[in-house]
PDB file of N, CA and C in Angstrom:
ATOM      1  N   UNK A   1     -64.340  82.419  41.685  1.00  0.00           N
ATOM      2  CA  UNK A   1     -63.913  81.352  42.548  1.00  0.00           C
ATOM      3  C   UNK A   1     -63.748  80.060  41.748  1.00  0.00           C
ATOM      4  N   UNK A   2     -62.828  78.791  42.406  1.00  0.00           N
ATOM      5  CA  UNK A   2     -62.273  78.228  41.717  1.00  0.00           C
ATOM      6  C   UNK A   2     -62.104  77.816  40.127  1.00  0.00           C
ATOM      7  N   UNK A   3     -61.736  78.911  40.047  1.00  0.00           N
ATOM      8  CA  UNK A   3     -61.032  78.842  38.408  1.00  0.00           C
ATOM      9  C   UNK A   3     -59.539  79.367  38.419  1.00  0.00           C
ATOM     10  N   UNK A   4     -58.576  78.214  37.502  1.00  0.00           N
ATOM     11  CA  UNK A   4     -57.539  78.187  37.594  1.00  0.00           C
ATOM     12  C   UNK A   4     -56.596  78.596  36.039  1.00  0.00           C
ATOM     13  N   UNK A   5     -55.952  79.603  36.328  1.00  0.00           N
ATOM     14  CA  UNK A   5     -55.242  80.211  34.885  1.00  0.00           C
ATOM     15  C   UNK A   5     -53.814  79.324  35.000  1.00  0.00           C
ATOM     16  N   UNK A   6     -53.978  78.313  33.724  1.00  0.00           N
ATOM     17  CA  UNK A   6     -53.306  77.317  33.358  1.00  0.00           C
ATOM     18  C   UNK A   6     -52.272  78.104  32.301  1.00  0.00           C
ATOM     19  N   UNK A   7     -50.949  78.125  32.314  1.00  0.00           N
ATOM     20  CA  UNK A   7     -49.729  78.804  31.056  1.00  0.00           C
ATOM     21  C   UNK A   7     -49.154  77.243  30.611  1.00  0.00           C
ATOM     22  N   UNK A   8     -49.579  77.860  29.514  1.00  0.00           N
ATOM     23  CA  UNK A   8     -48.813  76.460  28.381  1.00  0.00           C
ATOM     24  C   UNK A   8     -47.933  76.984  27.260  1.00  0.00           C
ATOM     25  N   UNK A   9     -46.584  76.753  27.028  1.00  0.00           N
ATOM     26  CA  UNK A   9     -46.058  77.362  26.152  1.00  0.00           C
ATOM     27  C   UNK A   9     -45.616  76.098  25.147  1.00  0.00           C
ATOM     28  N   UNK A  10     -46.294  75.192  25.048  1.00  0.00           N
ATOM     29  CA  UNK A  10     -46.326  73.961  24.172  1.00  0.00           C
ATOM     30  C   UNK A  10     -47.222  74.303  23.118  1.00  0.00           C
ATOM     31  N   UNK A  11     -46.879  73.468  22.162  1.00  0.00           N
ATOM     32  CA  UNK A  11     -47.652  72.888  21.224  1.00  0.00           C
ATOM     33  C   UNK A  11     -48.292  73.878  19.878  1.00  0.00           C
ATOM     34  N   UNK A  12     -47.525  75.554  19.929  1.00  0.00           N
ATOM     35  CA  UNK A  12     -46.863  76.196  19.210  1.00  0.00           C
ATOM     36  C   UNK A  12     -47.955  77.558  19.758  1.00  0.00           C
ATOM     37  N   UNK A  13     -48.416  76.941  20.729  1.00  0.00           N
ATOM     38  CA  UNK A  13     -49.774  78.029  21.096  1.00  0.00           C
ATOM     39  C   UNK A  13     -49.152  78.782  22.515  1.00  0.00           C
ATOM     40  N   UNK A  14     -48.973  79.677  23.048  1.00  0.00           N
ATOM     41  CA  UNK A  14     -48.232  79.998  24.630  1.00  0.00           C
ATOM     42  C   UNK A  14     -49.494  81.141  25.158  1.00  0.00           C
ATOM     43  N   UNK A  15     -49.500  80.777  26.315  1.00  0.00           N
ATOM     44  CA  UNK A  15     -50.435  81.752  26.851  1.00  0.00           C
ATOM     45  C   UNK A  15     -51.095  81.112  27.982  1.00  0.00           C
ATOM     46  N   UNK A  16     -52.664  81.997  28.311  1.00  0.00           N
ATOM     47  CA  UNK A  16     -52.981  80.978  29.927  1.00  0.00           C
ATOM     48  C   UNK A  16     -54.325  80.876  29.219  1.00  0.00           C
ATOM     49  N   UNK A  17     -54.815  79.865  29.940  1.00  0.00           N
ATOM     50  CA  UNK A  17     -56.113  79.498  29.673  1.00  0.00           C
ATOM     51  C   UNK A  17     -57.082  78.845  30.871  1.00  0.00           C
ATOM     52  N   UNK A  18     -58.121  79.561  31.201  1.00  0.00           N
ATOM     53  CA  UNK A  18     -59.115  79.448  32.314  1.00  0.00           C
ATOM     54  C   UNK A  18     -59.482  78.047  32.619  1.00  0.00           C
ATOM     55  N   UNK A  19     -59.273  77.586  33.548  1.00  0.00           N
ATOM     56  CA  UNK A  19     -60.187  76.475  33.228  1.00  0.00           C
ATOM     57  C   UNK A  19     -60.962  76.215  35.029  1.00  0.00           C
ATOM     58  N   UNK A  20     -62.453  76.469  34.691  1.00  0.00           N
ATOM     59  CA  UNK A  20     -63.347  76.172  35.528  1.00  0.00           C
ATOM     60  C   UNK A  20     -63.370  74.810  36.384  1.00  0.00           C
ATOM     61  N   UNK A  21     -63.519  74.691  37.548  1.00  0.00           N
ATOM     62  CA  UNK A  21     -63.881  73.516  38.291  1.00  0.00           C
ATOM     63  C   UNK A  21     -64.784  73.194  38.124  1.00  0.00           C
ATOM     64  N   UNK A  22     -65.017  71.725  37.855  1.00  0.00           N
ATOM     65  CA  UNK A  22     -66.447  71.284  38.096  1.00  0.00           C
ATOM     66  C   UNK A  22     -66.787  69.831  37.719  1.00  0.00           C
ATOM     67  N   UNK A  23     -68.003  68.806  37.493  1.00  0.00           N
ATOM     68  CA  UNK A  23     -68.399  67.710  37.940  1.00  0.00           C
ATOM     69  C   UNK A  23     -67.273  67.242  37.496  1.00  0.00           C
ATOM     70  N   UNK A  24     -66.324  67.456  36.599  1.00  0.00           N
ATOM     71  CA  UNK A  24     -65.962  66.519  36.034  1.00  0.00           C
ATOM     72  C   UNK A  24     -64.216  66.359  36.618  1.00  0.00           C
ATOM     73  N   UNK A  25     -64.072  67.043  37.113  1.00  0.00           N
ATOM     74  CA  UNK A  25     -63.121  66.421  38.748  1.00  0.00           C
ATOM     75  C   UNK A  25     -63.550  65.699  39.533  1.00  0.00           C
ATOM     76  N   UNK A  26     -62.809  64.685  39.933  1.00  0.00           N
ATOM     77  CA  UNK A  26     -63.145  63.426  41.069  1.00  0.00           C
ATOM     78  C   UNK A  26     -63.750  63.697  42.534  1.00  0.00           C
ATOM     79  N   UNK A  27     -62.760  64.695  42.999  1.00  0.00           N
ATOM     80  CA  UNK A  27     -64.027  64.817  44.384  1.00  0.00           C
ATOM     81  C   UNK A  27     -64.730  66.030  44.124  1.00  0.00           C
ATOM     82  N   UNK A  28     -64.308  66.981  43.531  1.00  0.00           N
ATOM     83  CA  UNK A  28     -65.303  68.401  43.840  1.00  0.00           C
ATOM     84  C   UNK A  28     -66.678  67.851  43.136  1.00  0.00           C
ATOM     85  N   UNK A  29     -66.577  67.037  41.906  1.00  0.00           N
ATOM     86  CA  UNK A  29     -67.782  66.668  41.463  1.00  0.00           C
ATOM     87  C   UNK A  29     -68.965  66.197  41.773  1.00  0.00           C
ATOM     88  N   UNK A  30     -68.420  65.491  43.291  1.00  0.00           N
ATOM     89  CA  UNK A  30     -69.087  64.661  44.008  1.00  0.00           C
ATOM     90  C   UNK A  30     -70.047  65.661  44.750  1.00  0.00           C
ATOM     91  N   UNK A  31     -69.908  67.086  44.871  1.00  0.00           N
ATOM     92  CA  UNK A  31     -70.390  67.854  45.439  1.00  0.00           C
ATOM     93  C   UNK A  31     -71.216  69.148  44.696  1.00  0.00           C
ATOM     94  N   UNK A  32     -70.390  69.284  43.832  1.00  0.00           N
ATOM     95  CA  UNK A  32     -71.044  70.768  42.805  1.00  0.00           C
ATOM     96  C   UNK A  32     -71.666  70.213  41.387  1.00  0.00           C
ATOM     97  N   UNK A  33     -72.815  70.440  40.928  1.00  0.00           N
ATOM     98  CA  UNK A  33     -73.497  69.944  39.718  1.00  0.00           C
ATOM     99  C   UNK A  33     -72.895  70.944  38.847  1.00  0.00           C
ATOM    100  N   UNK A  34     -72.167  71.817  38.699  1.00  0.00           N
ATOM    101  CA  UNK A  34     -72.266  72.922  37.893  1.00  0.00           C
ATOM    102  C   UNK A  34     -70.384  73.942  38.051  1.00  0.00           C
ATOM    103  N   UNK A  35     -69.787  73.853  36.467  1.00  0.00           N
ATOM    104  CA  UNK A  35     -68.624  74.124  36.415  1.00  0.00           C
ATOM    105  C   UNK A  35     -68.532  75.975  37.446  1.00  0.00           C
ATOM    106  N   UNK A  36     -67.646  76.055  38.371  1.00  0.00           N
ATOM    107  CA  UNK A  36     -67.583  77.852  38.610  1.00  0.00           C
ATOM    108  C   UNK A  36     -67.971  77.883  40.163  1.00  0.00           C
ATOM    109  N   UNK A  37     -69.286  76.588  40.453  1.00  0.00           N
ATOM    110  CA  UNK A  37     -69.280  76.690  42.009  1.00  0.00           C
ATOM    111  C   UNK A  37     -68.203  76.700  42.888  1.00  0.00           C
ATOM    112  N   UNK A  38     -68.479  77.144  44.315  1.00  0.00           N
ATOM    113  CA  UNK A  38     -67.476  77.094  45.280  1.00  0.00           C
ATOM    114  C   UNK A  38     -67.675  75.722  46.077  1.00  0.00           C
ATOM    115  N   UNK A  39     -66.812  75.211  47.170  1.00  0.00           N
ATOM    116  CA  UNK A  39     -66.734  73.773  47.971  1.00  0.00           C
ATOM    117  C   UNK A  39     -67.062  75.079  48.981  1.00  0.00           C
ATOM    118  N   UNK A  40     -67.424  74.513  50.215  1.00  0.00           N
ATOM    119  CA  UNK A  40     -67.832  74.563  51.457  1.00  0.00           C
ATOM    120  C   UNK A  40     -67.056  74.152  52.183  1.00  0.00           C
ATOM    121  N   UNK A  41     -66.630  75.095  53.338  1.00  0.00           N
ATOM    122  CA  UNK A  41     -65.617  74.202  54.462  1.00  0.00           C
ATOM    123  C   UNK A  41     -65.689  72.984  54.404  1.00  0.00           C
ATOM    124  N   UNK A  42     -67.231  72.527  55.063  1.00  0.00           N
ATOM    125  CA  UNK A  42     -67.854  71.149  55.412  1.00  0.00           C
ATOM    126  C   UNK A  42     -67.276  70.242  54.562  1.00  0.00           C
ATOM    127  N   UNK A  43     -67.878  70.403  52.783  1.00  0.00           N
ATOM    128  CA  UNK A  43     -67.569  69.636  52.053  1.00  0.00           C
ATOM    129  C   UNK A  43     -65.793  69.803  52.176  1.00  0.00           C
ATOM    130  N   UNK A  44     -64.929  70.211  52.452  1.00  0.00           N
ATOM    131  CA  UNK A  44     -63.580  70.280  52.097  1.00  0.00           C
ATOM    132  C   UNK A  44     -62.770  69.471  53.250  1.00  0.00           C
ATOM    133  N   UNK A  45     -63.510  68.961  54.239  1.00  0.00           N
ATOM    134  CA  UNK A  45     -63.294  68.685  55.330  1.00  0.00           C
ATOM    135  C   UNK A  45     -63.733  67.036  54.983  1.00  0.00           C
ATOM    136  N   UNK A  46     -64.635  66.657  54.743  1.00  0.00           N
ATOM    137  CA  UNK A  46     -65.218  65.461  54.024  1.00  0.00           C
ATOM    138  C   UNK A  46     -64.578  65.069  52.771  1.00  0.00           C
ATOM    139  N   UNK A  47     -63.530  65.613  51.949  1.00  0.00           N
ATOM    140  CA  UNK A  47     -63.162  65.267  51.030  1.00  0.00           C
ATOM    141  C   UNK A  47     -61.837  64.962  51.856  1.00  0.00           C
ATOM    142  N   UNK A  48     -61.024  65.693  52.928  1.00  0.00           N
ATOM    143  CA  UNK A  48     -59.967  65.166  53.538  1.00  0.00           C
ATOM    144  C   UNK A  48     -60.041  63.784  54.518  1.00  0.00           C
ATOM    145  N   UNK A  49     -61.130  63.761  54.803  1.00  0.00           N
ATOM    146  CA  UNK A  49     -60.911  62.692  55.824  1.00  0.00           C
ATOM    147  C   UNK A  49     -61.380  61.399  55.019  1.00  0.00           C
ATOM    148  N   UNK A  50     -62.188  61.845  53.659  1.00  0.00           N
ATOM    149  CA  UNK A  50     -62.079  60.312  52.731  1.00  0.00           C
ATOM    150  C   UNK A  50     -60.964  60.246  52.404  1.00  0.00           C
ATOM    151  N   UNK A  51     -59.619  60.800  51.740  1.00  0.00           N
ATOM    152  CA  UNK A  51     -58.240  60.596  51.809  1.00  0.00           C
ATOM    153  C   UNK A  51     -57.411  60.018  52.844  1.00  0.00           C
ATOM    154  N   UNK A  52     -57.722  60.662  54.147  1.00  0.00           N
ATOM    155  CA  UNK A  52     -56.977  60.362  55.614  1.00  0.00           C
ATOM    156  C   UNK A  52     -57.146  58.615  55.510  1.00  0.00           C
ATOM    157  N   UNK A  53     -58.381  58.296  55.495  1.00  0.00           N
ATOM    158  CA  UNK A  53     -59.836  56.975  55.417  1.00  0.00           C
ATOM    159  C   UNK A  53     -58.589  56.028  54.379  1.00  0.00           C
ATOM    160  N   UNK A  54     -58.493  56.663  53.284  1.00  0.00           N
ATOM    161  CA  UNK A  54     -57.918  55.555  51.930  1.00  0.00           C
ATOM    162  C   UNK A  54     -57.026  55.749  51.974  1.00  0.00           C
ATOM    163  N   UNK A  55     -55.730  56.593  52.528  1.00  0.00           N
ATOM    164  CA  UNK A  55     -54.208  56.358  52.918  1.00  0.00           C
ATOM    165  C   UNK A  55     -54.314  55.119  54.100  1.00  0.00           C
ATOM    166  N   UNK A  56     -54.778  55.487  54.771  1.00  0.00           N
ATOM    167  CA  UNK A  56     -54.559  54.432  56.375  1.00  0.00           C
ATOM    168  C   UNK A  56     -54.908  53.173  55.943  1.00  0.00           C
ATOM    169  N   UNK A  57     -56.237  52.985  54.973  1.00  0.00           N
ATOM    170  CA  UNK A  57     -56.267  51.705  54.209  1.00  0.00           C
ATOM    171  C   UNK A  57     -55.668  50.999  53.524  1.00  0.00           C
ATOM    172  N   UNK A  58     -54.813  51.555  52.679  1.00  0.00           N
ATOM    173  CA  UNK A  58     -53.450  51.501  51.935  1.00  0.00           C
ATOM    174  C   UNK A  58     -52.316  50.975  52.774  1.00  0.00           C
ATOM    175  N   UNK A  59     -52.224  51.587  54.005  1.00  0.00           N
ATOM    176  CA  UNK A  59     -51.559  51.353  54.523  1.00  0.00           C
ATOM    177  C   UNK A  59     -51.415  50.113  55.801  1.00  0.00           C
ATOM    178  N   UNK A  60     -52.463  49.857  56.171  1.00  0.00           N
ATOM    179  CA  UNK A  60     -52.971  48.514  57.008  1.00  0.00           C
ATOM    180  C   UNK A  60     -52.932  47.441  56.298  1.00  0.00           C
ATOM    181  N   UNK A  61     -53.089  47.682  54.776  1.00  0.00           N
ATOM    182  CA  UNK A  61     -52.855  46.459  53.665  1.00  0.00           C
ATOM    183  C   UNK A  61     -51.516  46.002  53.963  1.00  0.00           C
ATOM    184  N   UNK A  62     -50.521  46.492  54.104  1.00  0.00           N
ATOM    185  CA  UNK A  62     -49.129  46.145  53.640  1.00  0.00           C
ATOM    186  C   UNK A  62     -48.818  45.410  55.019  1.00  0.00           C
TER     187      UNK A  62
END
Protein backbone atom coordinates (compact mmCIF):
# COMPACT_ATOMS: atom_id res chain seq x y z
CA UNK A 1 0.00 0.00 0.00
CA UNK A 2 0.83 3.39 -0.98
CA UNK A 3 3.81 2.95 -2.92
CA UNK A 4 4.10 4.41 -6.24
CA UNK A 5 6.20 2.89 -9.41
CA UNK A 6 7.63 6.09 -10.85
CA UNK A 7 9.17 5.43 -15.04
CA UNK A 8 11.86 7.80 -15.85
CA UNK A 9 13.51 7.50 -19.10
CA UNK A 10 15.81 10.64 -18.40
CA UNK A 11 19.02 11.21 -17.42
CA UNK A 12 20.57 8.11 -19.32
CA UNK A 13 19.03 5.70 -16.63
CA UNK A 14 15.13 4.34 -17.92
CA UNK A 15 13.15 2.21 -15.82
CA UNK A 16 10.62 2.47 -12.65
CA UNK A 17 11.52 3.12 -9.36
CA UNK A 18 9.43 2.55 -6.00
CA UNK A 19 8.98 5.20 -4.11
CA UNK A 20 7.26 4.83 -0.60
CA UNK A 21 4.88 7.39 1.03
CA UNK A 22 5.69 8.91 3.97
CA UNK A 23 6.49 11.88 6.65
CA UNK A 24 8.07 13.55 4.25
CA UNK A 25 4.94 14.47 2.06
CA UNK A 26 2.93 17.47 3.21
CA UNK A 27 -0.30 16.06 4.32
CA UNK A 28 0.12 12.25 4.60
CA UNK A 29 3.02 13.21 6.94
CA UNK A 30 0.92 14.95 9.12
CA UNK A 31 -0.56 11.60 9.88
CA UNK A 32 1.87 8.50 9.34
CA UNK A 33 5.38 8.54 11.31
CA UNK A 34 6.71 5.88 9.11
CA UNK A 35 7.45 5.55 5.08
CA UNK A 36 4.79 2.30 3.61
CA UNK A 37 1.83 3.16 6.12
CA UNK A 38 -1.71 3.37 4.90
CA UNK A 39 -4.18 6.89 5.46
CA UNK A 40 -7.49 6.02 6.96
CA UNK A 41 -10.78 7.06 5.47
CA UNK A 42 -11.07 9.51 8.50
CA UNK A 43 -7.68 10.88 7.97
CA UNK A 44 -8.44 11.25 4.02
CA UNK A 45 -11.52 13.01 4.71
CA UNK A 46 -9.63 15.60 7.07
CA UNK A 47 -7.01 16.15 4.60
CA UNK A 48 -10.00 17.16 2.03
CA UNK A 49 -11.86 19.42 3.93
CA UNK A 50 -8.42 21.29 5.04
CA UNK A 51 -8.17 21.92 1.14
CA UNK A 52 -12.10 22.64 0.68
CA UNK A 53 -11.13 25.20 4.17
CA UNK A 54 -7.89 26.89 2.04
CA UNK A 55 -9.55 27.07 -1.51
CA UNK A 56 -12.71 29.01 -0.09
CA UNK A 57 -10.06 31.13 1.78
CA UNK A 58 -8.27 31.92 -1.27
CA UNK A 59 -11.11 32.65 -2.57
CA UNK A 60 -13.07 35.16 -0.11
CA UNK A 61 -9.62 37.02 -0.34
CA UNK A 62 -10.18 38.25 -3.83
Amino acid sequence: MNELMIYSGSGGRSGYQKIEAGPEQDHYGRFCPAPGHHLGFNDLKVIEVAELLNAYSSLKKL
